[in-house]
Each structure stands twice: as structure tokens, then as C-alpha cells.
PDB file of N, CA and C in Angstrom:
ATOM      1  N   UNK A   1      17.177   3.283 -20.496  1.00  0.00           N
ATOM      2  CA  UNK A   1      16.687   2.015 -20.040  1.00  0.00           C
ATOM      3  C   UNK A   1      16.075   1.236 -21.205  1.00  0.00           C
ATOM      4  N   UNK A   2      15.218   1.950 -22.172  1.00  0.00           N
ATOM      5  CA  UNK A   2      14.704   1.250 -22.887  1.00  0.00           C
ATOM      6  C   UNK A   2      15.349   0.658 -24.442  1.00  0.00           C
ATOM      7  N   UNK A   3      16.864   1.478 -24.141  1.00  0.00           N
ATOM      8  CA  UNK A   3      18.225   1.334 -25.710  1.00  0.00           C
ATOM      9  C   UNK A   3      18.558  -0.296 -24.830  1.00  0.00           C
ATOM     10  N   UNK A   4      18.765  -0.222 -23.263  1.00  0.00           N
ATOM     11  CA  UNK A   4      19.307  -1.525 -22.989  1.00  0.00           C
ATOM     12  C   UNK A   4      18.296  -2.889 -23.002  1.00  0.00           C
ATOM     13  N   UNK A   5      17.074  -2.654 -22.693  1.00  0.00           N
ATOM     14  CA  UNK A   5      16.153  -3.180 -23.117  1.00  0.00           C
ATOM     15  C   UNK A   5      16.084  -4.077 -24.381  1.00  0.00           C
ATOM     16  N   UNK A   6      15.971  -3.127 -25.610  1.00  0.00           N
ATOM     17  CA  UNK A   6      15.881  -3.501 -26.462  1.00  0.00           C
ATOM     18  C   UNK A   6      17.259  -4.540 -27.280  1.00  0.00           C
ATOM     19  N   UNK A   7      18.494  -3.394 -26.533  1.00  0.00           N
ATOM     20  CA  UNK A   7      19.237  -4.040 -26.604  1.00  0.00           C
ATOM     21  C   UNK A   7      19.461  -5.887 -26.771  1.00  0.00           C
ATOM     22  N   UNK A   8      18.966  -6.474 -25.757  1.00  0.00           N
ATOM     23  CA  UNK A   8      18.946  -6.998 -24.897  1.00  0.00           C
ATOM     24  C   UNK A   8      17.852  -8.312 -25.224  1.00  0.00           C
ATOM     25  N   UNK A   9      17.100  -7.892 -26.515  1.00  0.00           N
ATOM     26  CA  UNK A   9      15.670  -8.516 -26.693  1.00  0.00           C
ATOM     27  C   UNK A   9      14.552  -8.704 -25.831  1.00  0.00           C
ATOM     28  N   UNK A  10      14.508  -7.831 -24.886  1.00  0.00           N
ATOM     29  CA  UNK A  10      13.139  -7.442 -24.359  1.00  0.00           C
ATOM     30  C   UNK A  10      12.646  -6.226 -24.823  1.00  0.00           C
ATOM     31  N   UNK A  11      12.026  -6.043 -25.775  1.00  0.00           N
ATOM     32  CA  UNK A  11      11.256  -5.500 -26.615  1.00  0.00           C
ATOM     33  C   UNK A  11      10.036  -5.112 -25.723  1.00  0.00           C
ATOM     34  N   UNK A  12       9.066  -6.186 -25.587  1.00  0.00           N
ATOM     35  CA  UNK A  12       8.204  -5.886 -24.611  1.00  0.00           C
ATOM     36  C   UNK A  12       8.340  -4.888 -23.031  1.00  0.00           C
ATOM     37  N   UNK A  13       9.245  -5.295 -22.374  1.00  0.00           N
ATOM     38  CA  UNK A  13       9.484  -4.273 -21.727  1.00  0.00           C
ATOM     39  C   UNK A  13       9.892  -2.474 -21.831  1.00  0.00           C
ATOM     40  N   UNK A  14      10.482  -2.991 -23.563  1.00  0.00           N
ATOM     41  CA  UNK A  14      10.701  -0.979 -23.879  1.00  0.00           C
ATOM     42  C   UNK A  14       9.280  -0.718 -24.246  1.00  0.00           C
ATOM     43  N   UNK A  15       8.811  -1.368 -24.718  1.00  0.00           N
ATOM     44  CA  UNK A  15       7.523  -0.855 -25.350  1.00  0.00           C
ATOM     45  C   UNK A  15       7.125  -0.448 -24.045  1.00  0.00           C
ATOM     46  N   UNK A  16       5.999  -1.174 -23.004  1.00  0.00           N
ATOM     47  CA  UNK A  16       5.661  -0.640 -21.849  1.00  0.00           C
ATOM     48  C   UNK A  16       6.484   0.732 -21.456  1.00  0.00           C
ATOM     49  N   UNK A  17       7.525   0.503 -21.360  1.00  0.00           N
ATOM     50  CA  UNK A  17       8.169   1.668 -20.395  1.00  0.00           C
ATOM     51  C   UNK A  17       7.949   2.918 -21.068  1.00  0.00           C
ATOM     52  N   UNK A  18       8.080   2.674 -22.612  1.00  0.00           N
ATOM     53  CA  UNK A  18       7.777   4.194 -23.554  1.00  0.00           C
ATOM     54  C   UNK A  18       6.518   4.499 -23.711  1.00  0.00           C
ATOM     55  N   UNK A  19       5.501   3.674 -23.023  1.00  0.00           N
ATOM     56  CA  UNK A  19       3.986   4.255 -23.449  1.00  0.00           C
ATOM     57  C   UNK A  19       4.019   4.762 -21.927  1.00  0.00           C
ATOM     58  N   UNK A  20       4.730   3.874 -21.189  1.00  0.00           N
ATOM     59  CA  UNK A  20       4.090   5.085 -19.663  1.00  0.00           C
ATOM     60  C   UNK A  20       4.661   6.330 -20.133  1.00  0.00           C
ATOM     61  N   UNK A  21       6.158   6.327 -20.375  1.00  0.00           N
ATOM     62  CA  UNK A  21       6.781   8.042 -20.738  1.00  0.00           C
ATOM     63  C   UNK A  21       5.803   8.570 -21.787  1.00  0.00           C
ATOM     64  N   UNK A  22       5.275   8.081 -22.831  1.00  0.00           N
ATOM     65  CA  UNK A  22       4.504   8.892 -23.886  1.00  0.00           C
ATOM     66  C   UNK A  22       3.432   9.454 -22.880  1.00  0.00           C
ATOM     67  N   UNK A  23       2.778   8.707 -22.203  1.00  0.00           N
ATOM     68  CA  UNK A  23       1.107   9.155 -21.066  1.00  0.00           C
ATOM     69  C   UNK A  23       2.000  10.015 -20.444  1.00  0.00           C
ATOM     70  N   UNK A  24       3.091  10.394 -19.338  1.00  0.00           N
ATOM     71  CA  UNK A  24       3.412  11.256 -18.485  1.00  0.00           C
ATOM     72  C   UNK A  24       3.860  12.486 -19.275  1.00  0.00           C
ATOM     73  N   UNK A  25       4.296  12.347 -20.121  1.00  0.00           N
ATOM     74  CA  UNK A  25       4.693  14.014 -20.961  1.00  0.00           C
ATOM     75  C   UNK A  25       3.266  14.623 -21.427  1.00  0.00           C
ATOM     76  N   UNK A  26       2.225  13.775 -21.478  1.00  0.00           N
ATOM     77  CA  UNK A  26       1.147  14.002 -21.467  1.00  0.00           C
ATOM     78  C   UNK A  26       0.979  14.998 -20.084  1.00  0.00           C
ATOM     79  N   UNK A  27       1.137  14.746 -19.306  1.00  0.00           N
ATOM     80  CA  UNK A  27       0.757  15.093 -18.272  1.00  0.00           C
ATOM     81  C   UNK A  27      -0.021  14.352 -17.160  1.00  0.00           C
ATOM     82  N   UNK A  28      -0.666  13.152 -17.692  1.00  0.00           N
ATOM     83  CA  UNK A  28      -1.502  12.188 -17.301  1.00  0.00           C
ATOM     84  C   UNK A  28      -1.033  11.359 -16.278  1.00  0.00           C
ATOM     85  N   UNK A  29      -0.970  11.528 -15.347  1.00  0.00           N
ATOM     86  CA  UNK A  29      -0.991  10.453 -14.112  1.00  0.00           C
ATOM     87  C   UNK A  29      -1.014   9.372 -14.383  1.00  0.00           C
ATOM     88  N   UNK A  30      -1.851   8.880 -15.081  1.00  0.00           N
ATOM     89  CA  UNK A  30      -1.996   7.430 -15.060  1.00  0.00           C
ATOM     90  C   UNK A  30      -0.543   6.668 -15.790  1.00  0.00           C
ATOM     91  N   UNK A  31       0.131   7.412 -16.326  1.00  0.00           N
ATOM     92  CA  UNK A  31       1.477   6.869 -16.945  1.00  0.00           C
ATOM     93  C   UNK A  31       2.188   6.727 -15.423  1.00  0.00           C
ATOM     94  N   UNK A  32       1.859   7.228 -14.699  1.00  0.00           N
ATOM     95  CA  UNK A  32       2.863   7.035 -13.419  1.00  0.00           C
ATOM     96  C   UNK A  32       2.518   6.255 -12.871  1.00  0.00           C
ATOM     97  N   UNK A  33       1.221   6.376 -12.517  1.00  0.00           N
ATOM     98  CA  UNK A  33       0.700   4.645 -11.701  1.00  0.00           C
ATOM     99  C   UNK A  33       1.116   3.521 -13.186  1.00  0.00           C
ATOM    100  N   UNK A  34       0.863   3.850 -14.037  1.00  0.00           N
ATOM    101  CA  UNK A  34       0.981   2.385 -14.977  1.00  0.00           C
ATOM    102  C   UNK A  34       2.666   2.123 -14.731  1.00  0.00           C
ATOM    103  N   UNK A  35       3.422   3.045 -14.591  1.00  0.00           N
ATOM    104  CA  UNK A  35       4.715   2.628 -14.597  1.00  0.00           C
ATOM    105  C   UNK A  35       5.325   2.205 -13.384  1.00  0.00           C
ATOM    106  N   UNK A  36       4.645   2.665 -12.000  1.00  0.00           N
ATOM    107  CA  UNK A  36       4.749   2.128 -10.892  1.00  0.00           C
ATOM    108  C   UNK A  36       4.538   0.510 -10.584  1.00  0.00           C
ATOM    109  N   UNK A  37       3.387   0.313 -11.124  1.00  0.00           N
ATOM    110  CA  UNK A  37       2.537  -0.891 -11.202  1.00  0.00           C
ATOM    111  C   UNK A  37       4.030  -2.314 -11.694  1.00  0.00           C
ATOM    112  N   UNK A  38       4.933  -1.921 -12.892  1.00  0.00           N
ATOM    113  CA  UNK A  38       5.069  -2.374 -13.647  1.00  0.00           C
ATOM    114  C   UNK A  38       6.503  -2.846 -13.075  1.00  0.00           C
ATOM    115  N   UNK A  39       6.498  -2.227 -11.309  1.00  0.00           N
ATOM    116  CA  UNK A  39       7.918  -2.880 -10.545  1.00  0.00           C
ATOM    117  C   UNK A  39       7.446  -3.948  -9.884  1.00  0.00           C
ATOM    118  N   UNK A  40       5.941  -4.046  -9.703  1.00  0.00           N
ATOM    119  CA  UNK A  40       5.654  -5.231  -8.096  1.00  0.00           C
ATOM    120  C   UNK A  40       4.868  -6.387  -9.092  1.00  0.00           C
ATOM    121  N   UNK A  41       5.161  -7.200  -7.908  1.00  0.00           N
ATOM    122  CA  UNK A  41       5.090  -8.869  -8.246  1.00  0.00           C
ATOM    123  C   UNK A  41       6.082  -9.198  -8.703  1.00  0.00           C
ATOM    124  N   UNK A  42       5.623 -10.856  -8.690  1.00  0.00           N
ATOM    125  CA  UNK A  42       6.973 -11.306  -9.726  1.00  0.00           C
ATOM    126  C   UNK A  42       6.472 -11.673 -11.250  1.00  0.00           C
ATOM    127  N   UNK A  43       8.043 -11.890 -11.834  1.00  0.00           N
ATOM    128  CA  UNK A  43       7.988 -11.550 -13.191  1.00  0.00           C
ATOM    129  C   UNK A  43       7.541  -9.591 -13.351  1.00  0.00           C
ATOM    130  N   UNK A  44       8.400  -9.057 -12.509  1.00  0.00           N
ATOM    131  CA  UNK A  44       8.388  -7.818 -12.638  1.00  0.00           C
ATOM    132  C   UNK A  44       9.467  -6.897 -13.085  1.00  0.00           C
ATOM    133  N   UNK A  45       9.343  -5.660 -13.091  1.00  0.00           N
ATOM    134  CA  UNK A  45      10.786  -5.101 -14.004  1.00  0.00           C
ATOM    135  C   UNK A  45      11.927  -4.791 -13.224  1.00  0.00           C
ATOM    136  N   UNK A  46      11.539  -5.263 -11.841  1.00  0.00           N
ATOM    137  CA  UNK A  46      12.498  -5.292 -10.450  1.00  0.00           C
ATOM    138  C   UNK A  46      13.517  -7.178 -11.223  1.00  0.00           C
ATOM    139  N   UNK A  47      12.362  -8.050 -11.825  1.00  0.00           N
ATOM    140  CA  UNK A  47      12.706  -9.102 -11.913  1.00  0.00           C
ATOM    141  C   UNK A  47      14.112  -9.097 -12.652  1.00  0.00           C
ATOM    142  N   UNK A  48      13.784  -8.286 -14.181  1.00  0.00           N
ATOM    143  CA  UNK A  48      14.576  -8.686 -15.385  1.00  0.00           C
ATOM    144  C   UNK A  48      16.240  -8.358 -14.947  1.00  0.00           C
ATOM    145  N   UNK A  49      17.117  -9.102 -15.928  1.00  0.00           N
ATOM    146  CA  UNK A  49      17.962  -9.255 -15.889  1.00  0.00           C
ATOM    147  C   UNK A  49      18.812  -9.208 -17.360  1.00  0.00           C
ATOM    148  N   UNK A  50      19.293  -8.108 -18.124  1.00  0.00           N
ATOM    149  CA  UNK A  50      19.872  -8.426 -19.198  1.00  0.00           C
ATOM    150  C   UNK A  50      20.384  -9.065 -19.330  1.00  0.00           C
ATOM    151  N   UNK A  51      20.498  -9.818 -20.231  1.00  0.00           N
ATOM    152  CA  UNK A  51      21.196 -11.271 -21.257  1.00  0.00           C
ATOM    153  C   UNK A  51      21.171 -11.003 -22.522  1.00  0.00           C
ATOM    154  N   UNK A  52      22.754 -11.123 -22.552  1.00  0.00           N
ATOM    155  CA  UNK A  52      23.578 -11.835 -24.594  1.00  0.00           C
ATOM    156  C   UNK A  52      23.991 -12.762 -24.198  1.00  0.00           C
ATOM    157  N   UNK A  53      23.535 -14.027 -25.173  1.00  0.00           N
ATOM    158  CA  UNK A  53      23.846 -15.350 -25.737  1.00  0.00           C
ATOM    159  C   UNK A  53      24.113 -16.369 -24.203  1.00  0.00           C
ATOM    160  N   UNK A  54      22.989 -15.709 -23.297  1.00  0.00           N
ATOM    161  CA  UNK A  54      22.775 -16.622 -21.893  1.00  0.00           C
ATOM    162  C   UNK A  54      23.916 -16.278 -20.947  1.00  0.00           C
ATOM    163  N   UNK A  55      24.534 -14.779 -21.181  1.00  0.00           N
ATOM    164  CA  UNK A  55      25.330 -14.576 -20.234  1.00  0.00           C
ATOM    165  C   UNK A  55      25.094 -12.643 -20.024  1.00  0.00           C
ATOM    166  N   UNK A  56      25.024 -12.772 -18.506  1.00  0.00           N
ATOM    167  CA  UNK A  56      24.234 -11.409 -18.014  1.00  0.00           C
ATOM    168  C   UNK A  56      25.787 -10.462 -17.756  1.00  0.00           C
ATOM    169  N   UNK A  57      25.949  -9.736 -18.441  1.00  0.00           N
ATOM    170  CA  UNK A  57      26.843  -8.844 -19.227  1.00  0.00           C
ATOM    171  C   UNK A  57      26.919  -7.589 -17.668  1.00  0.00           C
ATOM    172  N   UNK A  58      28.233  -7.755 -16.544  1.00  0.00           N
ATOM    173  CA  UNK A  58      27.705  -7.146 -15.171  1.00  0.00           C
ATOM    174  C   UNK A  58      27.461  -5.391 -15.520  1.00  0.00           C
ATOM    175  N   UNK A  59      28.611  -4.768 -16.495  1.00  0.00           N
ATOM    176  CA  UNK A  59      28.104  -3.105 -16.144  1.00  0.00           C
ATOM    177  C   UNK A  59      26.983  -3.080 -16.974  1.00  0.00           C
ATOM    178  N   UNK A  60      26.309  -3.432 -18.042  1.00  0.00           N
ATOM    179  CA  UNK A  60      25.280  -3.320 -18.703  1.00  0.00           C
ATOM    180  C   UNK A  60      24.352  -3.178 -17.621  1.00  0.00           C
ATOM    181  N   UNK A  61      24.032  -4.423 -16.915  1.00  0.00           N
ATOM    182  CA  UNK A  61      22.942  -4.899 -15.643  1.00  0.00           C
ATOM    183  C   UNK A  61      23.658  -3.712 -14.443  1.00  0.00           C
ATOM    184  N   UNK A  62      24.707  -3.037 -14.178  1.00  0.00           N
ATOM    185  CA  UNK A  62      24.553  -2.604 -12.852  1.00  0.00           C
ATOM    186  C   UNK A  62      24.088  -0.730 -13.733  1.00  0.00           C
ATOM    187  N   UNK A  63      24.161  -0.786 -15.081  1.00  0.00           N
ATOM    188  CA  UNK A  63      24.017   0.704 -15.673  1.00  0.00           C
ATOM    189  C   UNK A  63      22.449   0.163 -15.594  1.00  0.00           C
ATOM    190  N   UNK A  64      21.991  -0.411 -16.040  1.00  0.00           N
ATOM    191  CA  UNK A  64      20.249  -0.799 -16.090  1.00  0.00           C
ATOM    192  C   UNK A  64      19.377  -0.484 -14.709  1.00  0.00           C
ATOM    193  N   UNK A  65      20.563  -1.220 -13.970  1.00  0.00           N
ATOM    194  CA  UNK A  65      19.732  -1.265 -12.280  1.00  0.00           C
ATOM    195  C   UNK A  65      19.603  -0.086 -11.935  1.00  0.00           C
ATOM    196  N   UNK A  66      20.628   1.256 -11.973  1.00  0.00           N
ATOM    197  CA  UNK A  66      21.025   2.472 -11.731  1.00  0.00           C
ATOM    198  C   UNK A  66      19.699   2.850 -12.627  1.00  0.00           C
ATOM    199  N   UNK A  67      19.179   3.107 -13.843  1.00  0.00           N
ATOM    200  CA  UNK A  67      18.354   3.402 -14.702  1.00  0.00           C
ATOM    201  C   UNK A  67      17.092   3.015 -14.051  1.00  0.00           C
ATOM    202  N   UNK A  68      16.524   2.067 -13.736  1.00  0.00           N
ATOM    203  CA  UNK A  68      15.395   1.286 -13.153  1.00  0.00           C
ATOM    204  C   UNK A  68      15.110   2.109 -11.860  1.00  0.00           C
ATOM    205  N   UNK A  69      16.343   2.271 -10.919  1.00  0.00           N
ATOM    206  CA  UNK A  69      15.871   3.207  -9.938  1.00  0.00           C
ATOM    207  C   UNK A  69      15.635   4.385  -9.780  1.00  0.00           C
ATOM    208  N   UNK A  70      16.426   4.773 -10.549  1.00  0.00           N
ATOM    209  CA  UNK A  70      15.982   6.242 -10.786  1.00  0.00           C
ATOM    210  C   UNK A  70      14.790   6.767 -11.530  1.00  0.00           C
ATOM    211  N   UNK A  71      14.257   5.696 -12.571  1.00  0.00           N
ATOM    212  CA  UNK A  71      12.628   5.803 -12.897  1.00  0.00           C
ATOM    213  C   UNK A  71      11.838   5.209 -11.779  1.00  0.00           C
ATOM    214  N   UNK A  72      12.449   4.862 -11.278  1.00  0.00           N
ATOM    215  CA  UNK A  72      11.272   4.186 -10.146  1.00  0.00           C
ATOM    216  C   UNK A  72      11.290   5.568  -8.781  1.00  0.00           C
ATOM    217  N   UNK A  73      12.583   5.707  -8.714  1.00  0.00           N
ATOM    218  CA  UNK A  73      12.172   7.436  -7.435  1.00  0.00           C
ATOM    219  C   UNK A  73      11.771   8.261  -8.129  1.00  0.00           C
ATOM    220  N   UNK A  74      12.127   8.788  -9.163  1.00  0.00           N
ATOM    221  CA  UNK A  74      11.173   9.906  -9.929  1.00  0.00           C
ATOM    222  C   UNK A  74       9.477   9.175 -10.324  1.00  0.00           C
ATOM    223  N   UNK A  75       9.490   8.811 -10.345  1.00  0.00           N
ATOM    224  CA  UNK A  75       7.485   7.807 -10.305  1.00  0.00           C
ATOM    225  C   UNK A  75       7.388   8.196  -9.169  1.00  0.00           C
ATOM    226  N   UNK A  76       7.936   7.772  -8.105  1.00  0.00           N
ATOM    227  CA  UNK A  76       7.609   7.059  -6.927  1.00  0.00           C
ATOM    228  C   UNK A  76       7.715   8.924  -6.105  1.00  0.00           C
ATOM    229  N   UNK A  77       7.966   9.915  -6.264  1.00  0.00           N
ATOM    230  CA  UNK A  77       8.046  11.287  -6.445  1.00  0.00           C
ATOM    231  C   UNK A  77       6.651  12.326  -6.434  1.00  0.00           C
ATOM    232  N   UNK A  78       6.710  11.955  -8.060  1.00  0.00           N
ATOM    233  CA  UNK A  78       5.496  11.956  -8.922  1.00  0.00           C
ATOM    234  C   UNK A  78       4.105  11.731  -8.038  1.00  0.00           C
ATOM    235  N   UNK A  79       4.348  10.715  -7.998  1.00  0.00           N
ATOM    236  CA  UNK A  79       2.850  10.062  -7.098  1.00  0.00           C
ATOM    237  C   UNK A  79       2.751  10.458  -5.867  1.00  0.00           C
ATOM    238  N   UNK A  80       3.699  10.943  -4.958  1.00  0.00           N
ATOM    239  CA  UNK A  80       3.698  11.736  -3.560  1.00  0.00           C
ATOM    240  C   UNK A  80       3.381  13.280  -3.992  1.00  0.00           C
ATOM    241  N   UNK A  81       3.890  13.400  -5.034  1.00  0.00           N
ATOM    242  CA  UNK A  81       3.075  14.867  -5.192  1.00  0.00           C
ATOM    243  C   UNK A  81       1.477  14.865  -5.758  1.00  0.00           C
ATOM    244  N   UNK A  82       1.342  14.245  -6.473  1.00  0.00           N
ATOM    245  CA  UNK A  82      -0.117  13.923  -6.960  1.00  0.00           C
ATOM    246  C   UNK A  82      -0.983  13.879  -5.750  1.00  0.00           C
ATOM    247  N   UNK A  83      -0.250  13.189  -4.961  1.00  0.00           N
ATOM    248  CA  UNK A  83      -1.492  12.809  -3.499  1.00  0.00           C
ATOM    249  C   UNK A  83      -1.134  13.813  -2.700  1.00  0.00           C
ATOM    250  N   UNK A  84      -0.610  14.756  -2.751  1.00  0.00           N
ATOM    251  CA  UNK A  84      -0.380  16.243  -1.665  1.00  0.00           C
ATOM    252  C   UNK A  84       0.367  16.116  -1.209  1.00  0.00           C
ATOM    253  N   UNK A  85       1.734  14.611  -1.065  1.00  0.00           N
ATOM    254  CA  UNK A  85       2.152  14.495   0.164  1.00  0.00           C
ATOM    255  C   UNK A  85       3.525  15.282   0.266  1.00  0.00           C
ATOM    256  N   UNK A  86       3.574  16.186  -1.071  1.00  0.00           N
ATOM    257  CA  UNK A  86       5.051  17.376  -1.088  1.00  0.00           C
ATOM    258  C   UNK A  86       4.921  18.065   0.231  1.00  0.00           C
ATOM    259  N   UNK A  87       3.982  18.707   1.202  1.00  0.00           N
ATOM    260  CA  UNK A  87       4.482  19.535   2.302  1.00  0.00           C
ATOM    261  C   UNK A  87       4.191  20.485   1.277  1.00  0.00           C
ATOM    262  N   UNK A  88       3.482  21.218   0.250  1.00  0.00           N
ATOM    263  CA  UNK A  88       3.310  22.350  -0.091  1.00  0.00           C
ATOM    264  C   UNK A  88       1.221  22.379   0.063  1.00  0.00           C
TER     265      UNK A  88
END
């Protein structure tokens, strides 16, 4: 997510996304809420849309979207186990 990112000239968004992954290999929770956080509202990472030269490039954006969700159910995982809610 964050090669297409950069790809892409959103810089700012890889950065974010690699400091939540740097905090969660940590072990630290708070990389998971920070990376949760970082789908809601607008102007959110639900928002972005890759673009070269003002034209949104479709398997790039449907390989990104695929990428985006799958960090977002593994977070979204993460944080149901943190709060007990695994059933163990």
C-alpha cells in the first residue's frame, strides 16, 4: 500500500501508514487505533484515490482498494481482540 502510495505522490499518506506499522510490530496498540482512526471522516484514506498526470490508473486503484481493506480488517481484528471480543 505504501510502494502505491508513494508511487503515486502521496508521500504523506505512506509516511502515516508506516509509523502505525513501525508502533504495531512494537506491539503497541496505539498503532492500531492510530491506523484505524486514519479511515473515518472525510479527506480520509477511505477518501484517496491514486493519480498519474490527473488520470486514476483502474488496476493500480482496484490493487490499492484490495490493500486498504485488508489493513483495515486486520486493524479492525486487532482491536476486537484487544477489547476481549475474540470469544477466548
Amino acid at each position: 500500500m505504501t510502494t502505491l502510495l508513494k508511487l503515486h505522490g502521496d508521500g504523506g499518506w505512506a509516511e502515516q501508514i508506516e509509523q502505525c506499522r513501525s508502533i504495531i510490530a512494537r506491539s503497541d496498540y496505539y498503532g492500531v487505533d492510530r491506523l484505524l482512526r486514519l479511515y473515518g471522516g472525510m479527506g480520509s484514506l477511505n477518501d484517496v484515490v491514486l493519480q498519474s498526470g490527473g488520470v486514476a490508473p483502474p488496476e493500480e486503484n482496484e490493487r490499492f482498494d484490495a490493500l486498504r481493506t485488508d489493513a483495515w480488517e486486520q486493524a479492525h481484528a486487532l482491536a476486537r481482540d484487544e477489547a476481549g471480543g475474540n470469544g477466548n
